[in-house]
Protein backbone atom coordinates (compact mmCIF):
# COMPACT_ATOMS: atom_id res chain seq x y z
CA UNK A 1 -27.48 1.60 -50.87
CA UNK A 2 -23.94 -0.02 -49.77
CA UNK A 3 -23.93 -2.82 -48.40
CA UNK A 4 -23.44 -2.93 -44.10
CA UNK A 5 -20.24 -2.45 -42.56
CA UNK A 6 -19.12 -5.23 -40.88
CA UNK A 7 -18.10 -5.27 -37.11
CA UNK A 8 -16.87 -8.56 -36.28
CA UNK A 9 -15.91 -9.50 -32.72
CA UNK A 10 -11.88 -9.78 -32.11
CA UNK A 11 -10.97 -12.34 -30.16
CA UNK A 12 -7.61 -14.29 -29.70
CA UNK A 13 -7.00 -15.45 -33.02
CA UNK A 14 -8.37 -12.86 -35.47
CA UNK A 15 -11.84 -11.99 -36.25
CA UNK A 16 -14.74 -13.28 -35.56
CA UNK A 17 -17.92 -13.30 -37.57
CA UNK A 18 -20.66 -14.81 -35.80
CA UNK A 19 -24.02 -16.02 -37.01
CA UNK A 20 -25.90 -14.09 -34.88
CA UNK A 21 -25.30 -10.16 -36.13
CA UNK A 22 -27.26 -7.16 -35.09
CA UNK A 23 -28.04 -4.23 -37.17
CA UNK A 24 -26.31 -0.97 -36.35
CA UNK A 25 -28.96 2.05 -37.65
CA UNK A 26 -28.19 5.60 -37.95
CA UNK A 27 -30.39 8.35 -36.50
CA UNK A 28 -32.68 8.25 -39.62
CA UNK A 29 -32.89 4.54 -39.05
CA UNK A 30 -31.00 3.72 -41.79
CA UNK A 31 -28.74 0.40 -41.81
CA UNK A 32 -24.90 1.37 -41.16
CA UNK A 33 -23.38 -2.15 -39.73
CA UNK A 34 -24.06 -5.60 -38.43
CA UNK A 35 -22.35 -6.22 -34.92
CA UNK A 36 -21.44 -9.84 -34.48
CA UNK A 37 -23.20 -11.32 -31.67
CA UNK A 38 -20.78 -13.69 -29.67
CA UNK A 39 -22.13 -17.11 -27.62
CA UNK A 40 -21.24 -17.56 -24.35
CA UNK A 41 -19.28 -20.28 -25.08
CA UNK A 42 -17.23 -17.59 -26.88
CA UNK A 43 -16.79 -15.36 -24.17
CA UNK A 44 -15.52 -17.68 -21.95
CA UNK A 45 -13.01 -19.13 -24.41
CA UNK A 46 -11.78 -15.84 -25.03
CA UNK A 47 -11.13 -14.30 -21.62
CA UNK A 48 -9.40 -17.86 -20.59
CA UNK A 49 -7.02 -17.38 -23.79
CA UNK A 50 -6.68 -14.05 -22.62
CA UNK A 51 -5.43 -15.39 -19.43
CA UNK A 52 -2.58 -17.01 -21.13
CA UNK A 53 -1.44 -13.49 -22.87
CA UNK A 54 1.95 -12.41 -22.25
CA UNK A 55 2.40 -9.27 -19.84
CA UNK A 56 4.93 -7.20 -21.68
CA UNK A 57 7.43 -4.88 -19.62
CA UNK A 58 5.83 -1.00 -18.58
CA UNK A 59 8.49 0.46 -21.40
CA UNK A 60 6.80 -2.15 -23.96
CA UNK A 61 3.21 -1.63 -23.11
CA UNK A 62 3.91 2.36 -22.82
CA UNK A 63 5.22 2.43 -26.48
CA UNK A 64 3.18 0.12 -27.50
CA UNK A 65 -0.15 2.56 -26.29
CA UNK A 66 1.38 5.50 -27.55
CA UNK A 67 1.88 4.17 -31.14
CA UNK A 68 -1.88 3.16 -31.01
CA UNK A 69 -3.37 5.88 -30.09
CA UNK A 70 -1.38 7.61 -33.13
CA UNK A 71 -3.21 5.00 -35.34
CA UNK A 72 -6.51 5.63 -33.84
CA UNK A 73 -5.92 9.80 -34.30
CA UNK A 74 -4.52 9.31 -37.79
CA UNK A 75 -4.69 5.66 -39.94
CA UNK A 76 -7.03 4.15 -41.83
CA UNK A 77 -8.06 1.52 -39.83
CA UNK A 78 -9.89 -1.82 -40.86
CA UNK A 79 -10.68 -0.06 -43.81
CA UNK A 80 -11.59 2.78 -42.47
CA UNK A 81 -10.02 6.08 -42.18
CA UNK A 82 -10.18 9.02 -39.56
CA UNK A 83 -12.50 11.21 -41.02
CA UNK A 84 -14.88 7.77 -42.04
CA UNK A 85 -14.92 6.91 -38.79
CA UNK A 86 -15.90 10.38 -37.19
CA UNK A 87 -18.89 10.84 -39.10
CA UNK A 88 -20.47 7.42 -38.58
CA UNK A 89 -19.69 7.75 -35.06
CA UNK A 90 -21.59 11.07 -35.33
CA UNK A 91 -24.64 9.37 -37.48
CA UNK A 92 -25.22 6.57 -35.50
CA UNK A 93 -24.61 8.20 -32.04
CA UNK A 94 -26.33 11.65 -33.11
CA UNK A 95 -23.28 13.28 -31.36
CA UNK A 96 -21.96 16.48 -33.01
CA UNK A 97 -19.26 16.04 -35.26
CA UNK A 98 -17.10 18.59 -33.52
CA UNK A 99 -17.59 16.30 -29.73
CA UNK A 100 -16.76 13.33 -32.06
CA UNK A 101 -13.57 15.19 -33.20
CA UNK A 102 -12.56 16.25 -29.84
CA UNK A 103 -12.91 12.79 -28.39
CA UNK A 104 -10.58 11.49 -31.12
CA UNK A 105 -7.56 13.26 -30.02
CA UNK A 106 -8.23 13.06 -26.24
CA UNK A 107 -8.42 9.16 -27.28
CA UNK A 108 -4.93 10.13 -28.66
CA UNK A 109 -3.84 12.32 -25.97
CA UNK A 110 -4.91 9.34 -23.40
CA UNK A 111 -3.00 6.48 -24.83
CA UNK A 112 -0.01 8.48 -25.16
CA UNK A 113 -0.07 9.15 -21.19
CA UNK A 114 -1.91 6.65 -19.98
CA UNK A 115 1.14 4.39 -17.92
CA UNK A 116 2.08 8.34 -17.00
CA UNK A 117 -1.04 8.73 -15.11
CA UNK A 118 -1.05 5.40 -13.83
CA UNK A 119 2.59 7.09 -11.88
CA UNK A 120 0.38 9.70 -9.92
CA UNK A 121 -1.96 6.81 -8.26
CA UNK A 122 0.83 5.09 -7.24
CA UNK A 123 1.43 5.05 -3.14
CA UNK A 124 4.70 7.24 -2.88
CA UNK A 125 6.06 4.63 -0.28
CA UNK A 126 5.28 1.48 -2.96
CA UNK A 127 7.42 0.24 -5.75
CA UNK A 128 6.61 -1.47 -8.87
CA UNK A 129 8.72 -4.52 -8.69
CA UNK A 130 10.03 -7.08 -5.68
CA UNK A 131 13.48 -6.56 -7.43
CA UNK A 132 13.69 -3.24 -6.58
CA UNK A 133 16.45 -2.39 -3.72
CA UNK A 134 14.48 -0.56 -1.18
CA UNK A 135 12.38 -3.89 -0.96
CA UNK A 136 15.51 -5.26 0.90
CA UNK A 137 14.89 -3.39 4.08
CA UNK A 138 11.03 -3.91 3.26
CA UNK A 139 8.61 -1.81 0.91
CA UNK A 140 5.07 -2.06 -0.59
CA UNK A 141 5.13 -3.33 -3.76
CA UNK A 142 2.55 -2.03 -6.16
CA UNK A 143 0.74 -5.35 -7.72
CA UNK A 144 -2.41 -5.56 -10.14
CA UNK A 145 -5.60 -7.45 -7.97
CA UNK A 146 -6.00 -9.41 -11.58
CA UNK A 147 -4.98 -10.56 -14.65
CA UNK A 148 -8.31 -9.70 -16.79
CA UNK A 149 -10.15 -6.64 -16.41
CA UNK A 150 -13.64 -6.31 -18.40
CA UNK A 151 -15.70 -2.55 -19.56
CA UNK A 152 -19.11 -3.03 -20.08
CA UNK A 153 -19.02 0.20 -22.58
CA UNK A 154 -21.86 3.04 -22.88
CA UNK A 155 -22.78 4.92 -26.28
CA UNK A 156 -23.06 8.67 -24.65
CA UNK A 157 -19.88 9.62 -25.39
CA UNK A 158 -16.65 8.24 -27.51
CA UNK A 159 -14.38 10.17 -24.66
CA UNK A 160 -15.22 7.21 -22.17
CA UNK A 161 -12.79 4.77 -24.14
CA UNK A 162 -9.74 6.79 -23.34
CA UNK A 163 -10.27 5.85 -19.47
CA UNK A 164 -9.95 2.15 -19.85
CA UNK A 165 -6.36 1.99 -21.41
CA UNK A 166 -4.94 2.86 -18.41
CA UNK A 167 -5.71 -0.88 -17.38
CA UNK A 168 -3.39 -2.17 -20.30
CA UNK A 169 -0.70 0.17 -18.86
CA UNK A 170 -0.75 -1.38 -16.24
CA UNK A 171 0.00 -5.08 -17.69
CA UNK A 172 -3.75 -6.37 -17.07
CA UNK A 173 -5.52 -8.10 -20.86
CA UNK A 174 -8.86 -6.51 -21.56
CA UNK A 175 -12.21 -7.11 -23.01
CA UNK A 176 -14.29 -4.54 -24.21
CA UNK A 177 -17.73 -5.24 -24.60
CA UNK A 178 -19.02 -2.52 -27.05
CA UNK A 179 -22.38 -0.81 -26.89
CA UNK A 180 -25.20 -1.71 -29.57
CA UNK A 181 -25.49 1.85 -30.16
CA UNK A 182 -21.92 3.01 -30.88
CA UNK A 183 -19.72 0.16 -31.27
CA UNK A 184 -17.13 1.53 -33.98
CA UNK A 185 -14.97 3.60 -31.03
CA UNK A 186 -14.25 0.42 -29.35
CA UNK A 187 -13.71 -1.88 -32.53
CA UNK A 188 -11.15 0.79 -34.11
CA UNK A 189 -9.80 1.80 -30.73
CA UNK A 190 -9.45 -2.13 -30.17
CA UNK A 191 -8.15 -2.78 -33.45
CA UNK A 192 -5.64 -0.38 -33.52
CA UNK A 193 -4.12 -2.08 -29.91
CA UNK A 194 -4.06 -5.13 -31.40
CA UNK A 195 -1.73 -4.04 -34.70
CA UNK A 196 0.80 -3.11 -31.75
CA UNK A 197 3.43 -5.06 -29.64
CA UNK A 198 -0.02 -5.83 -27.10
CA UNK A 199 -0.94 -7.66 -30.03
CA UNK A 200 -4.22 -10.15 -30.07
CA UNK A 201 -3.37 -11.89 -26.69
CA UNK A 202 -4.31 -8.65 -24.86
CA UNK A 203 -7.08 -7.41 -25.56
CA UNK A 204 -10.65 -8.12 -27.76
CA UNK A 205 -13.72 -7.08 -28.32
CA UNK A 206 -17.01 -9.20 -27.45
CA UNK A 207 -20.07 -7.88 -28.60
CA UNK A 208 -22.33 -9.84 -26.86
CA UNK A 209 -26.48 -9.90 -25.53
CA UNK A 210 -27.18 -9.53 -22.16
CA UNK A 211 -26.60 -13.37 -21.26
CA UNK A 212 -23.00 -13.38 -22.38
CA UNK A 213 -22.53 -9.79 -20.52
CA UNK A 214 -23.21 -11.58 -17.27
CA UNK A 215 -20.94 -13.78 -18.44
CA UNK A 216 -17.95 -11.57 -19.20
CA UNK A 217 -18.04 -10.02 -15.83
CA UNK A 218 -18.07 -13.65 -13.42
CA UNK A 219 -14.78 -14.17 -16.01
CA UNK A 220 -13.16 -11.61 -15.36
CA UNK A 221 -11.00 -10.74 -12.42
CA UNK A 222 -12.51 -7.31 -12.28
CA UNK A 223 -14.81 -4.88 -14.66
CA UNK A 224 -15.78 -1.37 -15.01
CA UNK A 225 -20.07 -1.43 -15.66
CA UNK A 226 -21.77 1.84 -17.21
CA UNK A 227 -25.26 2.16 -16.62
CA UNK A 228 -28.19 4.15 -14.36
CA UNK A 229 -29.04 4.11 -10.86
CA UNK A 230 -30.31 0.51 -11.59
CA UNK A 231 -26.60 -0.62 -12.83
CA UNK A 232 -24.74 0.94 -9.67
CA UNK A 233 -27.74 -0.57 -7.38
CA UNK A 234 -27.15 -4.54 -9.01
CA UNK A 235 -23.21 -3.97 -8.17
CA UNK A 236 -22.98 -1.66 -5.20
CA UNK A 237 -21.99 -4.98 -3.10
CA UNK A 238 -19.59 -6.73 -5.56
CA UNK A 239 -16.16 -5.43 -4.99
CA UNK A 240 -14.80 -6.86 -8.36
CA UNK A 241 -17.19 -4.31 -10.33
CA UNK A 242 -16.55 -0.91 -10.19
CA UNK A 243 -20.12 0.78 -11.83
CA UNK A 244 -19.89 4.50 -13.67
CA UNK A 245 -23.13 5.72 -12.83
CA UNK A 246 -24.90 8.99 -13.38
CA UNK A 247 -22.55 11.97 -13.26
CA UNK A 248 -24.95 14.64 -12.14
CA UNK A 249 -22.48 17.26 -12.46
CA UNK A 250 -23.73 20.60 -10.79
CA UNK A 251 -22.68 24.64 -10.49
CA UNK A 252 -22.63 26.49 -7.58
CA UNK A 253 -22.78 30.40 -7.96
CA UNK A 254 -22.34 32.41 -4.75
CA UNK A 255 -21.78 36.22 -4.17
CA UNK A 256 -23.49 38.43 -6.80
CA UNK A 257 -21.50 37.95 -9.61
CA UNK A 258 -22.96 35.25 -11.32
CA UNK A 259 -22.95 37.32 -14.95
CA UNK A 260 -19.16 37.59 -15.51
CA UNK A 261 -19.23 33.22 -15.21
CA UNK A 262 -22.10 33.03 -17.58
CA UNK A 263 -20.02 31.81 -20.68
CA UNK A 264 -18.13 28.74 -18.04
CA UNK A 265 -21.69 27.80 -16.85
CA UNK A 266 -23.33 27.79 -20.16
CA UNK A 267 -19.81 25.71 -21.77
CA UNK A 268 -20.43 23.30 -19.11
CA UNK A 269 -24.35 22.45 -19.82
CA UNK A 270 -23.85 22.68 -23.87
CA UNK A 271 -20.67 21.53 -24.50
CA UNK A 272 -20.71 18.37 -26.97
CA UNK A 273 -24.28 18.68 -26.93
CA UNK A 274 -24.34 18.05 -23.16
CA UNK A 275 -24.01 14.26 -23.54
CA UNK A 276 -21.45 13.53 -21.27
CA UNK A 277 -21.36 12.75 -17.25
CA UNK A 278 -19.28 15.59 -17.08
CA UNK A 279 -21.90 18.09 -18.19
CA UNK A 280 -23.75 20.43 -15.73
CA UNK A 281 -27.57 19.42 -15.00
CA UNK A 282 -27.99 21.47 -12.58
CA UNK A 283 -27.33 24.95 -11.12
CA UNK A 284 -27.45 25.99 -7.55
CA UNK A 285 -27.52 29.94 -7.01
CA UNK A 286 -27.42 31.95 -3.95
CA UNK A 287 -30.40 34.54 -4.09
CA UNK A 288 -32.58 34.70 -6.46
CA UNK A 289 -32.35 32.14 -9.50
CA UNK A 290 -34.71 33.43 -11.65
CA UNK A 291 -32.36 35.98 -13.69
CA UNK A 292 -29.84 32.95 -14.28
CA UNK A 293 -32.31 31.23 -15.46
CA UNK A 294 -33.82 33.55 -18.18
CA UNK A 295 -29.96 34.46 -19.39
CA UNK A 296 -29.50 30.72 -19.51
CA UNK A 297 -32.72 30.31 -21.44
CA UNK A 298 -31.10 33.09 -23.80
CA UNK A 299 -27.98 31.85 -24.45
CA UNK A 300 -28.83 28.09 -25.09
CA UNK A 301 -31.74 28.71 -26.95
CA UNK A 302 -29.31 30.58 -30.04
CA UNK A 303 -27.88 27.14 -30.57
CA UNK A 304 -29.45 25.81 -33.87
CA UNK A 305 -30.94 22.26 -34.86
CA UNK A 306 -28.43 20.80 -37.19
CA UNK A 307 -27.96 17.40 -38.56
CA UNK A 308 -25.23 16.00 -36.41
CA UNK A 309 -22.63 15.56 -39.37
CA UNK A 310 -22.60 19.01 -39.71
CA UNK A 311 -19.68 21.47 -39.06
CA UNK A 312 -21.69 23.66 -36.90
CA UNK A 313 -23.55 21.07 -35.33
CA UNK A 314 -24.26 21.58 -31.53
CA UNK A 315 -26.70 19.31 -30.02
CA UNK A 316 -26.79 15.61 -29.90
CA UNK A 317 -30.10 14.03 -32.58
CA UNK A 318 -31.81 11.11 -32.12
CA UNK A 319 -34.16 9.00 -34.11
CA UNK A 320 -37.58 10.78 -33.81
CA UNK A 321 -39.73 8.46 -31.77
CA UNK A 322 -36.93 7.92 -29.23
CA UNK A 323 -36.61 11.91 -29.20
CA UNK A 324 -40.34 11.94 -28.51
CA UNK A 325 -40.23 9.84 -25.62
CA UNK A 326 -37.23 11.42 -23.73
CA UNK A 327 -39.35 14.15 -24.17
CA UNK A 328 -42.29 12.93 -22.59
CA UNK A 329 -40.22 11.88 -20.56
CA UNK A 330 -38.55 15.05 -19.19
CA UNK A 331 -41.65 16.81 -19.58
CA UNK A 332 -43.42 13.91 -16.53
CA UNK A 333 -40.59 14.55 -14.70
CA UNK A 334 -40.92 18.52 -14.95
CA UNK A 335 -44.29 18.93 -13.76
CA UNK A 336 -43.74 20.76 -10.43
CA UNK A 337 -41.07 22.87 -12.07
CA UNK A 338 -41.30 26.19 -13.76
CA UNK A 339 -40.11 25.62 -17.83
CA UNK A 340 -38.07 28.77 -18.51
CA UNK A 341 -37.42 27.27 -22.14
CA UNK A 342 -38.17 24.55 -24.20
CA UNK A 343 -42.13 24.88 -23.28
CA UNK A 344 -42.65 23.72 -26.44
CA UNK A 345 -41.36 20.82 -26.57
CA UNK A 346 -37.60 19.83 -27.05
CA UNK A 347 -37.80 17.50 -29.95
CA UNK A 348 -36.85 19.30 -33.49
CA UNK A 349 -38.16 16.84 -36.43
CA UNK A 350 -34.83 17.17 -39.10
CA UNK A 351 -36.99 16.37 -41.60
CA UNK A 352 -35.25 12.67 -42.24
CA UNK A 353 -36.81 10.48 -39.41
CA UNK A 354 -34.28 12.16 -36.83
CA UNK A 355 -34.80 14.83 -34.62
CA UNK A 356 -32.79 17.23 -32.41
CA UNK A 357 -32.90 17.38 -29.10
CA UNK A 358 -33.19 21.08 -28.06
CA UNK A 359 -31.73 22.84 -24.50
CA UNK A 360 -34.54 23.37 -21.85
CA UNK A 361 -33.86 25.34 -18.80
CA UNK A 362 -36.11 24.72 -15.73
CA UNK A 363 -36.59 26.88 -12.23
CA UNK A 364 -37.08 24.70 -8.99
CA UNK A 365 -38.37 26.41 -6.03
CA UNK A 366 -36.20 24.61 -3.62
CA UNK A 367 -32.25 23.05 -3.51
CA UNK A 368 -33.61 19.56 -2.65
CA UNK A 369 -35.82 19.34 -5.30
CA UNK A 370 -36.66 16.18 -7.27
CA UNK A 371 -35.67 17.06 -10.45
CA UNK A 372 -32.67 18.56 -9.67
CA UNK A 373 -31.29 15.01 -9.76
CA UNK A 374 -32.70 14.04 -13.42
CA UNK A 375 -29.89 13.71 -16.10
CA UNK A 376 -30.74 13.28 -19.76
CA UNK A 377 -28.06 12.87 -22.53
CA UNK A 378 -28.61 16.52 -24.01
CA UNK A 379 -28.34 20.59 -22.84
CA UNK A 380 -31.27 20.17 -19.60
CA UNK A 381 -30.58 22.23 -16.57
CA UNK A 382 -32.21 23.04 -13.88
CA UNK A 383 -31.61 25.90 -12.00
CA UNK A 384 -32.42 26.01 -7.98
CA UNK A 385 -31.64 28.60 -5.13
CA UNK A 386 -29.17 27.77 -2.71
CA UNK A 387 -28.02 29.78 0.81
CA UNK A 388 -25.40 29.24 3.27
CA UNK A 389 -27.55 27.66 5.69
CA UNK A 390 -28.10 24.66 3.17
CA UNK A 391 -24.54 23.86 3.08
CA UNK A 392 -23.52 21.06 1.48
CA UNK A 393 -26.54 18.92 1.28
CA UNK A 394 -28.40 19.61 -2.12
CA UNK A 395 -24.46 19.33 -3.58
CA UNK A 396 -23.97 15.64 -2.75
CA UNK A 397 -24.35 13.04 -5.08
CA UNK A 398 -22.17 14.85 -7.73
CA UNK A 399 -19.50 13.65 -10.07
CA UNK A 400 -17.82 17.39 -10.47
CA UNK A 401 -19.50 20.46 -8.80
CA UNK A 402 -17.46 23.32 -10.08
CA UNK A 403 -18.23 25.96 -6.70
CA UNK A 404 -17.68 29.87 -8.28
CA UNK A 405 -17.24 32.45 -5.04
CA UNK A 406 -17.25 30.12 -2.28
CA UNK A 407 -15.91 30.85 1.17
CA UNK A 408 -13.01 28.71 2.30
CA UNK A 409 -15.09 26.87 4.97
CA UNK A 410 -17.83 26.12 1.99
CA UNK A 411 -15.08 24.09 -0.26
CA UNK A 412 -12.98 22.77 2.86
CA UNK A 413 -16.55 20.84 3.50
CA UNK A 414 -16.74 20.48 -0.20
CA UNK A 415 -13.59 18.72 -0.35
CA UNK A 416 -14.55 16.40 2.25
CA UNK A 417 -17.98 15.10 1.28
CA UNK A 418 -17.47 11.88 0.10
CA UNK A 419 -20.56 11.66 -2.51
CA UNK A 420 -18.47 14.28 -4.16
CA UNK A 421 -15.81 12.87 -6.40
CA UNK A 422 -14.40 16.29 -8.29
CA UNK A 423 -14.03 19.98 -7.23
CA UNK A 424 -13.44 22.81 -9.43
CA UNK A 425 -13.06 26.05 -7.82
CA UNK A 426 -13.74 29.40 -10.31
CA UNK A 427 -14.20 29.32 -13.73
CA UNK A 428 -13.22 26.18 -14.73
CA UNK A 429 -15.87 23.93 -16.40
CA UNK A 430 -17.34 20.64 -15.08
CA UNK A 431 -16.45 18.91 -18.39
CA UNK A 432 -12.11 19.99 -17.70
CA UNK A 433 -9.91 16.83 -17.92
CA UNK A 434 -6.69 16.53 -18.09
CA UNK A 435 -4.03 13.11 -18.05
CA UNK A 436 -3.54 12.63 -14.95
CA UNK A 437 -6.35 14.18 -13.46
CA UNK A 438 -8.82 11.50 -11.57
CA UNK A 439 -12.10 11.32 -13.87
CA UNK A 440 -14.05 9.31 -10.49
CA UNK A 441 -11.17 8.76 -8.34
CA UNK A 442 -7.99 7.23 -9.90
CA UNK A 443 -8.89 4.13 -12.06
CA UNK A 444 -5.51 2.47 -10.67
CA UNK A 445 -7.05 2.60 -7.10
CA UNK A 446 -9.56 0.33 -8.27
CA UNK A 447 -6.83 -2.06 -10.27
CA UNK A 448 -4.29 -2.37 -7.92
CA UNK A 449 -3.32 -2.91 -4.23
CA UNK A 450 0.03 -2.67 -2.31
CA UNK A 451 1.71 -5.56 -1.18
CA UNK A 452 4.16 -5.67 1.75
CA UNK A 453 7.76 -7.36 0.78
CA UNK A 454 11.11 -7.80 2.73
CA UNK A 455 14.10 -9.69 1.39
CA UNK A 456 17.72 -10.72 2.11
């Protein structure tokens, strides 16, 4: 057996190798890495050296992006190249290979564009420096509420790092804390930054426990927190941490019609092995549900149980006993509903101490039902009935609702429910992004503010 990889923590001056490492296991439980484990006293060091970094002009830190995300889509990187990388990310995630692939180059795509997007948050009436003329006869200037900004990373999905570069575009230094799960994204994605003109004074990487978490976010000026309903409940009053809670992303099918937009609602619930926020978990349908259900119960159930390395790989594994539990636990959770698949049971045993997690398609009787607001890191929908008179209740909550056949007075209240961040009108699936494009609102919004200026 070869010996561990090793992730070491990248701080200020170099790497870091702590004494404290934790071992990063693949799906079959097999050893991959050991994750350095900073102190606290590290943390804080860092993000006060970090403070001292030098803020490099918008054409600088654009370049500078774009050439790393070319290194992150193509080099070997601390000894490890593209195609390395992808398939441990798919081991020790259980994500399939192709997801893994796709996130690579939308990593890419991101860095490339990020101080773009950063352009279409922008007020139109602000500018971006005091220097500027128009500041003369007074203007907003756009300024940065920090110098430090801090992501507390997840291990659904390698996609998520492409959403935190936009910070760097905007001149702030960043520290990445990686998750224990999946922490090669962030190290190469960090890596590559640092080989750049942002060099080591910008950003780093602290893998850290839970202690030096805390930590990292009272440093910082302001972080981005993944996490459940418990994460965006502990930060729901603190204005310096914006939390990336549960995306319960959600269909709506109105009129009759619902069989020519089977392949966009099926995409949305399977793509990537239905690991991301983005991915629909449930499905609203107005009149009866219970054909939808059975075609979606047709369709999903053709995907195949593969090892998640392989090329035709579709749905995320996990080691066995976790697979067994997240079944249990959907299966607690599902009592009151009607299982149209996955009855029995939704854990495939790969033979190697891994298992697949397989699609299961439930039937509530009612649009406010309990379920319909579980989310669980693989291809689970649930499928509900929905009329006009509801309206727009059952659809709050929602990170994207893509709305198929809805009357003009349905999406103009759509649009203005504010526990709905995204809305995609026809066929267009709840995982479409584009640069650009807010993900949950524009991260900028959260980064910057305007500042009123008049000069001689």
């Amino acid at each position: 057996m070869s010996e561990p990889i090793q992730l070491d923590a990248l701080g200020p001056t170099g790497p870091y190798r702590a004494r404290s490492r934790l071992t990063v296991t693949d799906v079959a439980g097999q050893p991959i890495a050991e994750l350095s484990q900073v102190p606290r006293l590290y943390v804080n060091r860092t993000i006060a050296a970090l403070r001292k970094g030098p803020t490099l002009s918008a054409d600088q830190r654009a370049a500078a992006l774009a050439e790393a995300g070319r290194a992150f889509a193509s080099s070997t990187i601390a000894g490890m190249s593209v195609a390395e990388y992808e398939h441990q990310v798919s081991r020790v995630a259980g994500m399939p290979l192709a997801g893994v692939r796709a996130a690579t180059q939308r990593t890419a795509e991101a860095a490339a564009e990020a101080y773009r997007s950063t352009r279409f948050a922008r007020p139109e009436g602000a500018v971006d420096d005091w220097r500027d003329p128009l500041t003369r006869r007074g203007r907003a200037v756009w300024t940065r509420r920090g110098d430090v900004f801090a992501v507390l990373a997840p291990a659904n999905h390698p996609g998520v790092h492409s959403l935190w570069l936009e910070a760097l575009a905007l001149g702030y230094r960043v520290v990445v804390r990686p998750s224990r799960r999946e922490p090669f994204t962030p190290y190469r994605l960090v890596a590559a930054l640092r080989e750049t003109a942002l060099g080591e004074g910008s950003v780093a990487l602290l893998p850290t426990d839970y202690a030096g978490a805390d930590d990292i976010v009272s440093a910082s000026d302001l972080t981005m927190v993944y996490g459940g309903d418990e994460v965006v409940e502990k930060y729901a009053a603190d204005p310096t941490v914006l939390p990336q809670g549960p995306g319960r992303s959600k269909i709506l099918l109105s009129g009759d019609d619902w069989r020519s937009h089977l392949d966009t609602v099926v995409d949305s619930i399977a793509l990537h092995g239905g690991t991301g926020c983005i991915n629909t978990t449930a499905v609203f349908v107005e009149g009866d549900p219970t054909p939808v259900a059975a075609a979606l119960a047709e369709r999903l159930g053709s995907i195949p149980s593969r090892r998640p390395e392989a090329e035709d790989a579709a749905l995320p594994v996990q080691p066995a006993d976790t697979a067994a539990n997240i079944e249990k636990h959907l299966f607690d959770r599902a009592a009151d509903a009607r299982t149209v698949l996955g009855g029995d049971g939704i854990a495939d045993d790969l033979g190697d101490g891994s298992a697949a997690l397989r699609p299961a398609v439930f039937q509530v009787d009612s649009p406010d039902a309990p379920q319909l607001a579980v989310e669980l890191g693989f291809p689970c929908v649930w499928v509900a009935p929905w009329s006009a008179s509801d309206g727009v209740a059952p659809l709050r909550n929602t990170l994207v609702l893509t709305a198929i056949g809805a009357s003009e007075e349905l999406v103009d209240q759509l649009i203005e429910e504010p526990t709905i961040s995204n809305v995609y009108l026809g066929d267009n699936p709840t995982h479409w992004l584009a640069p650009g494009i807010p993900h949950d609102r524009y991260l900028a919004e959260f980064l910057m503010r305007t500042k009123a200026v008049i000069r001689d």
